[in-house]
C-alpha atoms as a PDB file:
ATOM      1  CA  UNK A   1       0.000   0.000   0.000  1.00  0.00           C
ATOM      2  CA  UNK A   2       1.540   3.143  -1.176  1.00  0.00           C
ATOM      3  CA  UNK A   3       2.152   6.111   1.452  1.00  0.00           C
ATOM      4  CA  UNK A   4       0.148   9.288   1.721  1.00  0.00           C
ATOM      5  CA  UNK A   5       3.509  11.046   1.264  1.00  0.00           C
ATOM      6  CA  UNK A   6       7.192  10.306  -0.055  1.00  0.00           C
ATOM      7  CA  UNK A   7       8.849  11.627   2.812  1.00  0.00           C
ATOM      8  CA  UNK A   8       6.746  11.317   6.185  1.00  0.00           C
ATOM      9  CA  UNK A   9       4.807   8.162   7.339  1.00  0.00           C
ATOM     10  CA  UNK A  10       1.524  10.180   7.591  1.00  0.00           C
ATOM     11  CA  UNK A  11      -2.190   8.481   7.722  1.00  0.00           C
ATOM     12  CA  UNK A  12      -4.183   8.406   5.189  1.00  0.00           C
ATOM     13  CA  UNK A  13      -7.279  11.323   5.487  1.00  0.00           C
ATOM     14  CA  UNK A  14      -9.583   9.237   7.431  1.00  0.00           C
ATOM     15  CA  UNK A  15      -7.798   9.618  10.323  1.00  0.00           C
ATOM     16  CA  UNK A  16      -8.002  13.020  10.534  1.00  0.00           C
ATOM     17  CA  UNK A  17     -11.780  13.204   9.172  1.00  0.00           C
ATOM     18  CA  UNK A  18     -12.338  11.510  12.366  1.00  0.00           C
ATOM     19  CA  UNK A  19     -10.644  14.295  14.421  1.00  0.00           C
ATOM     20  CA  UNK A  20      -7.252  12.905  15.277  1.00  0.00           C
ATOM     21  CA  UNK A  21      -4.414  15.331  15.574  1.00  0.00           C
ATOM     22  CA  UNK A  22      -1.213  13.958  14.622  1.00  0.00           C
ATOM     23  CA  UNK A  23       2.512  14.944  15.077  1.00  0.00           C
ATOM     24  CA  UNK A  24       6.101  13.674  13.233  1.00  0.00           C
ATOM     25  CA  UNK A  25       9.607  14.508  12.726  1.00  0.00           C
ATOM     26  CA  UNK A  26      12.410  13.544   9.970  1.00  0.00           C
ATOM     27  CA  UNK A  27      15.756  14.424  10.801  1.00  0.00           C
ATOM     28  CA  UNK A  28      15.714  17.539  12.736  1.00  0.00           C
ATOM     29  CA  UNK A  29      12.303  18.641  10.788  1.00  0.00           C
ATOM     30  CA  UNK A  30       8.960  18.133  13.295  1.00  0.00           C
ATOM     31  CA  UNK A  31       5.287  18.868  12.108  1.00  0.00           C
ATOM     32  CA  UNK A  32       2.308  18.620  13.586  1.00  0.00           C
ATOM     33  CA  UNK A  33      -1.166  18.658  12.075  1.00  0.00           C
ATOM     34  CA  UNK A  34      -4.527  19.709  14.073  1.00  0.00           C
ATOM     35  CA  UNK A  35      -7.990  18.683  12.999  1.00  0.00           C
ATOM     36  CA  UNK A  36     -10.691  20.899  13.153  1.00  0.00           C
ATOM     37  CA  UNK A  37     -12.628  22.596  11.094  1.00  0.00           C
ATOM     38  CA  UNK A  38     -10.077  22.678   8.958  1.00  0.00           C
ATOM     39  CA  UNK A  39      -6.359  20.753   8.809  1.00  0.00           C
ATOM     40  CA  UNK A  40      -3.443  23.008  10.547  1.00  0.00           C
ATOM     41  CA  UNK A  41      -0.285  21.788  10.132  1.00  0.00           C
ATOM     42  CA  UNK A  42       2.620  23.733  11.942  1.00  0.00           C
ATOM     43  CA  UNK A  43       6.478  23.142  11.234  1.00  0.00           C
ATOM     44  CA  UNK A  44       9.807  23.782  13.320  1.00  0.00           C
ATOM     45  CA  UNK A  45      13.342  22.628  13.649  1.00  0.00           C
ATOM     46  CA  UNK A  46      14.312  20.243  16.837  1.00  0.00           C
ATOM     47  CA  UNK A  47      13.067  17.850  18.979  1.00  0.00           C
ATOM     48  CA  UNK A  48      11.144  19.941  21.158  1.00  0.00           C
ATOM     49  CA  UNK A  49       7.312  19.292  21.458  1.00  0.00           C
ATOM     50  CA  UNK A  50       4.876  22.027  19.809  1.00  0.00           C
ATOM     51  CA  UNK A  51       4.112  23.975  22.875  1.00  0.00           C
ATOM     52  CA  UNK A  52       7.773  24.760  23.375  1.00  0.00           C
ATOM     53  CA  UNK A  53       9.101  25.274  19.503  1.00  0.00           C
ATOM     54  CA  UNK A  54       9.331  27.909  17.814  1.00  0.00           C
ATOM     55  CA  UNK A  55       6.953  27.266  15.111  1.00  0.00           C
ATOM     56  CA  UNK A  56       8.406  28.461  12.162  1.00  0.00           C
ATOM     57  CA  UNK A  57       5.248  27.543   9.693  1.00  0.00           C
ATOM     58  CA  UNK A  58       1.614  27.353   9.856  1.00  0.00           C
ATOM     59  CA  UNK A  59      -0.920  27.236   7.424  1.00  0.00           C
ATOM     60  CA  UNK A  60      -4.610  26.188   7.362  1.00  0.00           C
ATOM     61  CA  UNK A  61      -6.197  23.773   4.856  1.00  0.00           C
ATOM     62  CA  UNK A  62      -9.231  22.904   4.224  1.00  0.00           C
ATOM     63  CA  UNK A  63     -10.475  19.640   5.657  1.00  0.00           C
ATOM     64  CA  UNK A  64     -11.034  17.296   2.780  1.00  0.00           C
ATOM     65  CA  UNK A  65      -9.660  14.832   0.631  1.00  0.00           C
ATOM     66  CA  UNK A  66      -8.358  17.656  -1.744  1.00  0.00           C
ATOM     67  CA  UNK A  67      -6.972  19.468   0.702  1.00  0.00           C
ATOM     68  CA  UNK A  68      -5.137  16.573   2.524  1.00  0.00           C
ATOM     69  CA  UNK A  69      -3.788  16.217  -0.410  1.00  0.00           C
ATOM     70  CA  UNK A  70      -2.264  20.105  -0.609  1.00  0.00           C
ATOM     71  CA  UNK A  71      -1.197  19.635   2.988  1.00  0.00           C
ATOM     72  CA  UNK A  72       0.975  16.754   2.216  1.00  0.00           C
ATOM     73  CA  UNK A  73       2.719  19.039  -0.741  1.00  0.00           C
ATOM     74  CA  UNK A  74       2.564  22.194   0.965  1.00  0.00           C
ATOM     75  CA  UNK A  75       4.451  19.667   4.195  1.00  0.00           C
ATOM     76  CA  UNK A  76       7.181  18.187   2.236  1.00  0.00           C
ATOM     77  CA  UNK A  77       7.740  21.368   0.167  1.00  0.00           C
ATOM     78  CA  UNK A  78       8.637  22.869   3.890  1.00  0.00           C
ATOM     79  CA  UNK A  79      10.713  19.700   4.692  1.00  0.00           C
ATOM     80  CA  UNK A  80      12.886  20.165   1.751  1.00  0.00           C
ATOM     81  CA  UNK A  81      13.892  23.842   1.695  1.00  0.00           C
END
């Protein structure tokens, strides 16, 4: 079964369409992506947890199949600058 993404090991959109948050890291790159109304995903460098990074990206998609799917580019876009 193929990944959601080349770079992360990220479920597929049903998990978050049933309101789980989720959180990752590669290397010294960590993410984390909050369900709600819509999907926020946030970005930093180090090992530190969310509440005590300095996020240095956020953006807000919105919360469907289409725009998992932007999420996932718009994530490893970040990853690899």
């Amino acid at each position: 079964m193929p990944s959601v993404s080349s770079v992360f090991e990220i479920p597929k959109f049903y998990y978050f369409d049933c309101g789980n948050n989720y959180s990752g890291s590669k290397d010294d790159f960590s993410y984390k992506i909050v369900t709600g109304d819509n999907l926020k995903v946030m970005t930093w460098h180090g090992k530190s947890c969310s509440m005590k990074a300095k996020i240095e990206n956020e953006h807000e998609f919105e919360r469907s199949e289409e725009g998992f799917a932007e999420m996932i580019k718009w994530l490893e876009e970040r990853y690899s600058k």
